[in-house]
Structures are given as structure tokens and as C-alpha cells.
Protein backbone atom coordinates (compact mmCIF):
# COMPACT_ATOMS: atom_id res chain seq x y z
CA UNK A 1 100.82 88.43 109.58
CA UNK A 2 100.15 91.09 107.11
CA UNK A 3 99.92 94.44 107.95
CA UNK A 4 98.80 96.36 105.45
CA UNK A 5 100.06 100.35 105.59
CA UNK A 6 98.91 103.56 103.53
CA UNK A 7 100.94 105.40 101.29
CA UNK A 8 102.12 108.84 101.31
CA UNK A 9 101.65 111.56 99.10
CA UNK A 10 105.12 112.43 99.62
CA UNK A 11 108.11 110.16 98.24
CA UNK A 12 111.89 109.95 98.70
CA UNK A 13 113.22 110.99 95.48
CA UNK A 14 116.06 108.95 94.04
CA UNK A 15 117.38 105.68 94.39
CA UNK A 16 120.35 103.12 94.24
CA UNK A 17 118.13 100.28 92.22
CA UNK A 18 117.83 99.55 88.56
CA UNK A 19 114.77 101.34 86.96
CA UNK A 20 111.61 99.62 87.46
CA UNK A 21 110.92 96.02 86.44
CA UNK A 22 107.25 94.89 87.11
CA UNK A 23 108.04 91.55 86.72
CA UNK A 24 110.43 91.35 89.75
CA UNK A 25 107.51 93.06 92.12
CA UNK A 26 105.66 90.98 94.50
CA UNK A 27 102.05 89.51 93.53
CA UNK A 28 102.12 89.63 89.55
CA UNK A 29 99.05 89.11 88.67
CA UNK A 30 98.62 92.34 89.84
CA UNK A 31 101.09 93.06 87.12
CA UNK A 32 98.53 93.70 83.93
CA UNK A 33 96.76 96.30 85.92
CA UNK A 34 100.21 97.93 87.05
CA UNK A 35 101.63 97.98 83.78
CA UNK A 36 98.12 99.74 82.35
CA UNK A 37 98.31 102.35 85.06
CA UNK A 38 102.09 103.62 84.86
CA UNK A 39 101.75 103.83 80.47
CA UNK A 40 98.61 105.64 81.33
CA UNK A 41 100.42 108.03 84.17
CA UNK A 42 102.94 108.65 81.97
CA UNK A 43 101.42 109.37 78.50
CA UNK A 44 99.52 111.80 80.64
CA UNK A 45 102.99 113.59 81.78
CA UNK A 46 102.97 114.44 78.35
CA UNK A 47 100.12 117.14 78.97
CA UNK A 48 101.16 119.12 82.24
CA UNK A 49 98.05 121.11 82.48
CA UNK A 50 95.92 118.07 82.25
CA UNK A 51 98.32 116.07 84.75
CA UNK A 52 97.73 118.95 87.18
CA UNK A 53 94.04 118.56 87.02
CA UNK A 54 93.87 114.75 87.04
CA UNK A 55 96.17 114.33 90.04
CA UNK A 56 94.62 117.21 91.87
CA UNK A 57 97.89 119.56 91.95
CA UNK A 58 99.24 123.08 91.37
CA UNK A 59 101.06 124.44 89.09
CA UNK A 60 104.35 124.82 91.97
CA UNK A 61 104.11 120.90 91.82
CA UNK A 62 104.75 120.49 88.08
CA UNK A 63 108.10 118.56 89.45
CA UNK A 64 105.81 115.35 90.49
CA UNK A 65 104.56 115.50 86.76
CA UNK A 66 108.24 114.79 85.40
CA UNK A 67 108.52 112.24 87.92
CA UNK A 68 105.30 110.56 86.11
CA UNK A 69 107.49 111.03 82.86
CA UNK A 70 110.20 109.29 84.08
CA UNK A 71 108.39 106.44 86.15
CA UNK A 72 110.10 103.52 83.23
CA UNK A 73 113.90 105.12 83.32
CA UNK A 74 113.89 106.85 86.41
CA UNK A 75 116.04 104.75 89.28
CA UNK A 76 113.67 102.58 92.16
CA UNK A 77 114.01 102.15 96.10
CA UNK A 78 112.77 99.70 98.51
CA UNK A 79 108.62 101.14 99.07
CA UNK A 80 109.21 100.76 102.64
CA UNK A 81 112.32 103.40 102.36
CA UNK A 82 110.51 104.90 99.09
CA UNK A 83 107.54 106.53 101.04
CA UNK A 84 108.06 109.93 103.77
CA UNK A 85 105.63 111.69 105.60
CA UNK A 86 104.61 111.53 109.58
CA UNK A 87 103.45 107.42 109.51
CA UNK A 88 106.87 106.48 107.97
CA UNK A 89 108.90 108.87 110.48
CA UNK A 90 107.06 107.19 113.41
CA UNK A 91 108.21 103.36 111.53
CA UNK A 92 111.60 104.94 111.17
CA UNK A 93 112.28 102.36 109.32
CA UNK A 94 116.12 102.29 108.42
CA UNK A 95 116.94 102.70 112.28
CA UNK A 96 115.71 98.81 112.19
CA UNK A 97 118.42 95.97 112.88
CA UNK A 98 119.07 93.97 110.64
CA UNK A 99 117.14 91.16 112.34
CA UNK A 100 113.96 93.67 112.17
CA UNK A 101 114.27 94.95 108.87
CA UNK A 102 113.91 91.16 107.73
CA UNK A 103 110.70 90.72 110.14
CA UNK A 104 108.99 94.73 108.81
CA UNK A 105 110.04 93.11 105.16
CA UNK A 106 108.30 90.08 105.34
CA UNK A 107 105.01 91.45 106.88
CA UNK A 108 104.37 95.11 106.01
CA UNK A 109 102.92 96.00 102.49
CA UNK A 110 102.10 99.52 101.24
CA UNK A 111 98.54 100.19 99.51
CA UNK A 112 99.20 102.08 96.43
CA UNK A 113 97.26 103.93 94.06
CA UNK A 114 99.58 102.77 91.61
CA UNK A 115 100.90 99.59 92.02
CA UNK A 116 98.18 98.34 93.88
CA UNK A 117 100.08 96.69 97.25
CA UNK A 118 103.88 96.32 97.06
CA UNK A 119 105.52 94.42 99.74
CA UNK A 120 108.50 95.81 101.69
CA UNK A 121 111.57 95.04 99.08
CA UNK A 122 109.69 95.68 95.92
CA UNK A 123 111.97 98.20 94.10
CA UNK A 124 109.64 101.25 92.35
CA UNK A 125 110.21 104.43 91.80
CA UNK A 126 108.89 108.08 92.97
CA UNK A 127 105.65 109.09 91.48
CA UNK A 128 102.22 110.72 92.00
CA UNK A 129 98.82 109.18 92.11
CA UNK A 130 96.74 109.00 95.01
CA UNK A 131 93.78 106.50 95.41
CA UNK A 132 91.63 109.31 94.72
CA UNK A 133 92.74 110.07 91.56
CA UNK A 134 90.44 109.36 88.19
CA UNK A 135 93.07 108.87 85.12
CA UNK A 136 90.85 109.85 81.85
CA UNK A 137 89.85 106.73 80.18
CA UNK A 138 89.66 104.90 83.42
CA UNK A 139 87.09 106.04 85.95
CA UNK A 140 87.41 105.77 89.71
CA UNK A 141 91.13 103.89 90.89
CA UNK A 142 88.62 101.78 93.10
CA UNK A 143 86.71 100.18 90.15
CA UNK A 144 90.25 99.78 88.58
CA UNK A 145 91.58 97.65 91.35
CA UNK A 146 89.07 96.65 93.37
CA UNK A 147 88.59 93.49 90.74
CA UNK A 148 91.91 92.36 90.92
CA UNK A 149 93.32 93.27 94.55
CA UNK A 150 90.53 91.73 96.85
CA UNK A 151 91.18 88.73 95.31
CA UNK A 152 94.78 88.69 96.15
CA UNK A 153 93.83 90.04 99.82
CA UNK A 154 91.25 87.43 100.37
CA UNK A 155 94.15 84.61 99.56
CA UNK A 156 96.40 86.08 102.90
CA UNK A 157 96.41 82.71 105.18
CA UNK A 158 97.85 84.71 108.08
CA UNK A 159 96.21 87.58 110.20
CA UNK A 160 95.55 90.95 108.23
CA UNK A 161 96.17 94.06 110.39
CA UNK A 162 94.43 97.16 108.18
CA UNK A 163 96.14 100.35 108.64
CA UNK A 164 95.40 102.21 105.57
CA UNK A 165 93.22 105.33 105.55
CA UNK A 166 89.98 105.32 104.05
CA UNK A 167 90.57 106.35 100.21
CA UNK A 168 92.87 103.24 100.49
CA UNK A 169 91.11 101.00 101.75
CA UNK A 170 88.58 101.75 99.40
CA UNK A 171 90.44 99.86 96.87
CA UNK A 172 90.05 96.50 98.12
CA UNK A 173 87.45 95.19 101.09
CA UNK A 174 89.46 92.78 103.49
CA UNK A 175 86.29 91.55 105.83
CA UNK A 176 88.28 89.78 108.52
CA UNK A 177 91.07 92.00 108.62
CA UNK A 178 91.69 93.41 112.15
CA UNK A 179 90.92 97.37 111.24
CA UNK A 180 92.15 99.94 113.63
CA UNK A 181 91.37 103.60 114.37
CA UNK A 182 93.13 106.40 116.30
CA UNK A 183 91.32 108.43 118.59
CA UNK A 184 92.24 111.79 120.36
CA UNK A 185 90.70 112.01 124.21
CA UNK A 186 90.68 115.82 126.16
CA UNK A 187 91.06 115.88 130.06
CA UNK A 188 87.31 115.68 129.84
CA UNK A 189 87.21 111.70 128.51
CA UNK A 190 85.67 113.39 125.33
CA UNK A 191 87.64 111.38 122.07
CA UNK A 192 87.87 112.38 118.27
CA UNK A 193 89.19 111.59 115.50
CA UNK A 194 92.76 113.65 114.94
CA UNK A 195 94.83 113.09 111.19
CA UNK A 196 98.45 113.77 112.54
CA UNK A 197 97.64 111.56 115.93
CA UNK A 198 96.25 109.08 113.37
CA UNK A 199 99.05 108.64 111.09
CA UNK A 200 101.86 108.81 114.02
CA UNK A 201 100.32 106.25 115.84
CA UNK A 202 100.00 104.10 113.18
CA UNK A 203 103.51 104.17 112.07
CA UNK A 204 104.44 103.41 115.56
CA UNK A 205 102.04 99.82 115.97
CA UNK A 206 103.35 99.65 112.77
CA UNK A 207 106.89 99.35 113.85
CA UNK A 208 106.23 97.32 116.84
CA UNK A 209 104.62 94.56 115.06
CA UNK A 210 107.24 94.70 112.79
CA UNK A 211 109.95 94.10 115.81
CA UNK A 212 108.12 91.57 117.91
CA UNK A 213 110.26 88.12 117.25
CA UNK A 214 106.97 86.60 117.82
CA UNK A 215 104.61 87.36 114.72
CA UNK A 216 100.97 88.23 116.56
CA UNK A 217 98.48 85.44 115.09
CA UNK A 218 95.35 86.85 116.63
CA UNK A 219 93.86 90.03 117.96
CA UNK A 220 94.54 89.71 121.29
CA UNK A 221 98.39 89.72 119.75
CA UNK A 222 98.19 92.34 118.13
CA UNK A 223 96.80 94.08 121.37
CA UNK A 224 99.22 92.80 123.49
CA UNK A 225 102.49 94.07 121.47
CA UNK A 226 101.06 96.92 121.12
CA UNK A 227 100.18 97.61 125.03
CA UNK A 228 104.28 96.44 125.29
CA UNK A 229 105.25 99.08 122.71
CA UNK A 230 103.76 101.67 125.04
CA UNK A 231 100.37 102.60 123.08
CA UNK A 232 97.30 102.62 124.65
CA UNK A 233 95.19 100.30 122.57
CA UNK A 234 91.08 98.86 123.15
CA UNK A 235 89.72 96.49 121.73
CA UNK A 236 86.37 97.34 119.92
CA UNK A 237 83.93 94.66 118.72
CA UNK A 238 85.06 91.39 117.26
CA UNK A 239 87.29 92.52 114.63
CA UNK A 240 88.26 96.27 115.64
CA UNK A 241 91.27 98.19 117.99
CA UNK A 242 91.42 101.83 118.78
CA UNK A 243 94.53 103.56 119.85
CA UNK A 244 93.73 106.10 122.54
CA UNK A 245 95.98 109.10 122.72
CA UNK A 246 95.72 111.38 125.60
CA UNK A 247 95.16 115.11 124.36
């Protein structure tokens, strides 16, 4: 099983690990596209007005621009302990035995603007680019990846459970992944779509199929451990679930 997560804007900072080596990350022939993106992200640290503008920040942000500086020398982390926000508090992912961290390891991977998907040991380091993001000189970030990241998708021989948001997703089409959505419902039975619901939620199915001893191989898995895990979870269509969270 592969369950593929969504980055965060928001990084730990910091590190125990050796600065970053793209030729010890996971899938490497991802790693010519990688390699293009961080000498581009960081020859554009160079230029903090034009950073701000590319990367869509403010001028009280200027630290994640030094970060971009620093992405060769600067020290690496695990990206499933590298990336905060509300979807990684709900995986909580250090409170994991050691059993479980082994299991979240081998089947969560993190869609990144930058790196393009990095499984749950690869060792990089804090920066800023979101799949939105259009570097000069290289267009949209989907028409960068998209090439060379649904190829590597479309080779997964296990079940693909898509939890990344739509910018990220964006990057690379998985048509038989199992895609899932989060939906808010009022005392009336009335349901909508709610971003902090959405990214909680996910970090939590997240987590539990990342526990279960037994990997989910279809759907119906998927829907079960989640039901266990205490979400309420339907199944819509052939290849869709919707988590159902009671306003």
C-alpha cells in the first residue's frame, strides 16, 4: 500500500542528518528533476525580492528565503518528522512504536513541490516551494513534474490511497488510486467541504493505515481500518471514500 500524503507549507526547522544527498533519496530517477529544482530555488535566494514574489510570500517571511539559500549545506530530517501543520499533528507521528514507525515508513510518501514524492526516511531539509509555485525559467511545477512523476506512480504494484490536496495532486494523475474527500455535515444532514476538518482527518486515516499490522489491499480495507480507527468513512463510486464529520 501506498498512501500518498500532502505537504505542508510549514517545516520543522533543523535536523540531526548530514546535509542533503539526492542520491541517497528514494526513486532517483526523479533525481535530474530534483537536482534542477533546488539549484534553481536557490540561485533565486540570491534575489530576496524576487524570491518573495515567486514563492508567493511577504516580506516578514524573508527567513524561508535563507532556508532556500541553504537547502545544499543546511542539515536534513526524516520528511515524515520534517513536515508540521494540522495533518501531521493528527499522524503524530513520533508517538508511533517502533513496530509502527517501520509500517508509516514503508507506506506513506509526501508529495512535494520540490522533490517530487519522498518516502518516509528520505533525509531533506527545510525549504519553501509549494506546488503552486512558477520558478522563472520553468513554467507551471505541474508541467515540470508531471512528465517524470506519473510514470513512477503508475509503476506502484500495491493499492494507492490519494490524500494530497488538489494543487498536489495536480502534479501527477494516479487513475486507480483510491481518492478520498472530507466532508463537514450540520444537524440538518446538509455536508461541505471544511479545510481544517479536511486536513485533520486525513492525518488521522493516515495514521491508522499506517498502524494496522495488516496492510489494506483493497478498498473495502481501507474502509474497514478506517471505520476501526473511529472515522466515519462512505464509500463513493468505484474508486472514491468520504470521511463524514459531524458539525
Amino acid at each position: 500500500m501506498l498512501v500518498l500524503l500532502p505537504p505542508s507549507e510549514t517545516k520543522a526547522v533543523g535536523g540531526a542528518g548530514a546535509p542533503l544527498d539526492l542520491d541517497a533519496l528514494s526513486h532517483p530517477e526523479l533525481t535530474p528533476t530534483r537536482r534542477k529544482l533546488i539549484e534553481a530555488l536557490s540561485t533565486l535566494a540570491d534575489d530576496v525580492p524576487a524570491s518573495l514574489t515567486a514563492l508567493g510570500l511577504s516580506e516578514r517571511q524573508v527567513e524561508e528565503v535563507e532556508r532556500n539559500a541553504e537547502l545544499w549545506d543546511s542539515p536534513t530530517a526524516p520528511a515524515l518528522e520534517r513536515y508540521t501543520g494540522v495533518l501531521y499533528d493528527a499522524l503524530d507521528i513520533r508517538s508511533l512504536s517502533a513496530a509502527e514507525r517501520v509500517r508509516a515508513d514503508a507506506r506513506l510518501a509526501v508529495a512535494s513541490a520540490l522533490f517530487g514524492l519522498v518516502r518516509g526516511t528520505d533525509a531533506i531539509p527545510a525549504y519553501r516551494l509549494s506546488g503552486g509555485s512558477a520558478l522563472p525559467g520553468f513554467g507551471t511545477l505541474r508541467s515540470v513534474w508531471r512528465p517524470v512523476l506519473e510514470p513512477v506512480l503508475a509503476d506502484a504494484d500495491s493499492l494507492v490511497v490519494d490524500l494530497r490536496s488538489g494543487v498536489y495532486a495536480a502534479l501527477a494523475k494516479v487513475p486507480n488510486a483510491v481518492a478520498v474527500r472530507v466532508l463537514s455535515e450540520d444537524a440538518a444532514g446538509k455536508r461541505k467541504v471544511v479545510s481544517h476538518h479536511n486536513k485533520s482527518h486525513k492525518g488521522k486515516l493516515a495514521r491508522a493505515l499506517a498502524r494496522t499490522p495488516q496492510e489494506a489491499g483493497s478498498l473495502e480495507d481501507v474502509l474497514d481500518v478506517a471505520n476501526d480507527a473511529g472515522l466515519q468513512v462512505e464509500r463513493e463510486g468505484a474508486r472514491g471514500l468520504c470521511v463524514v464529520v459531524r458539525a
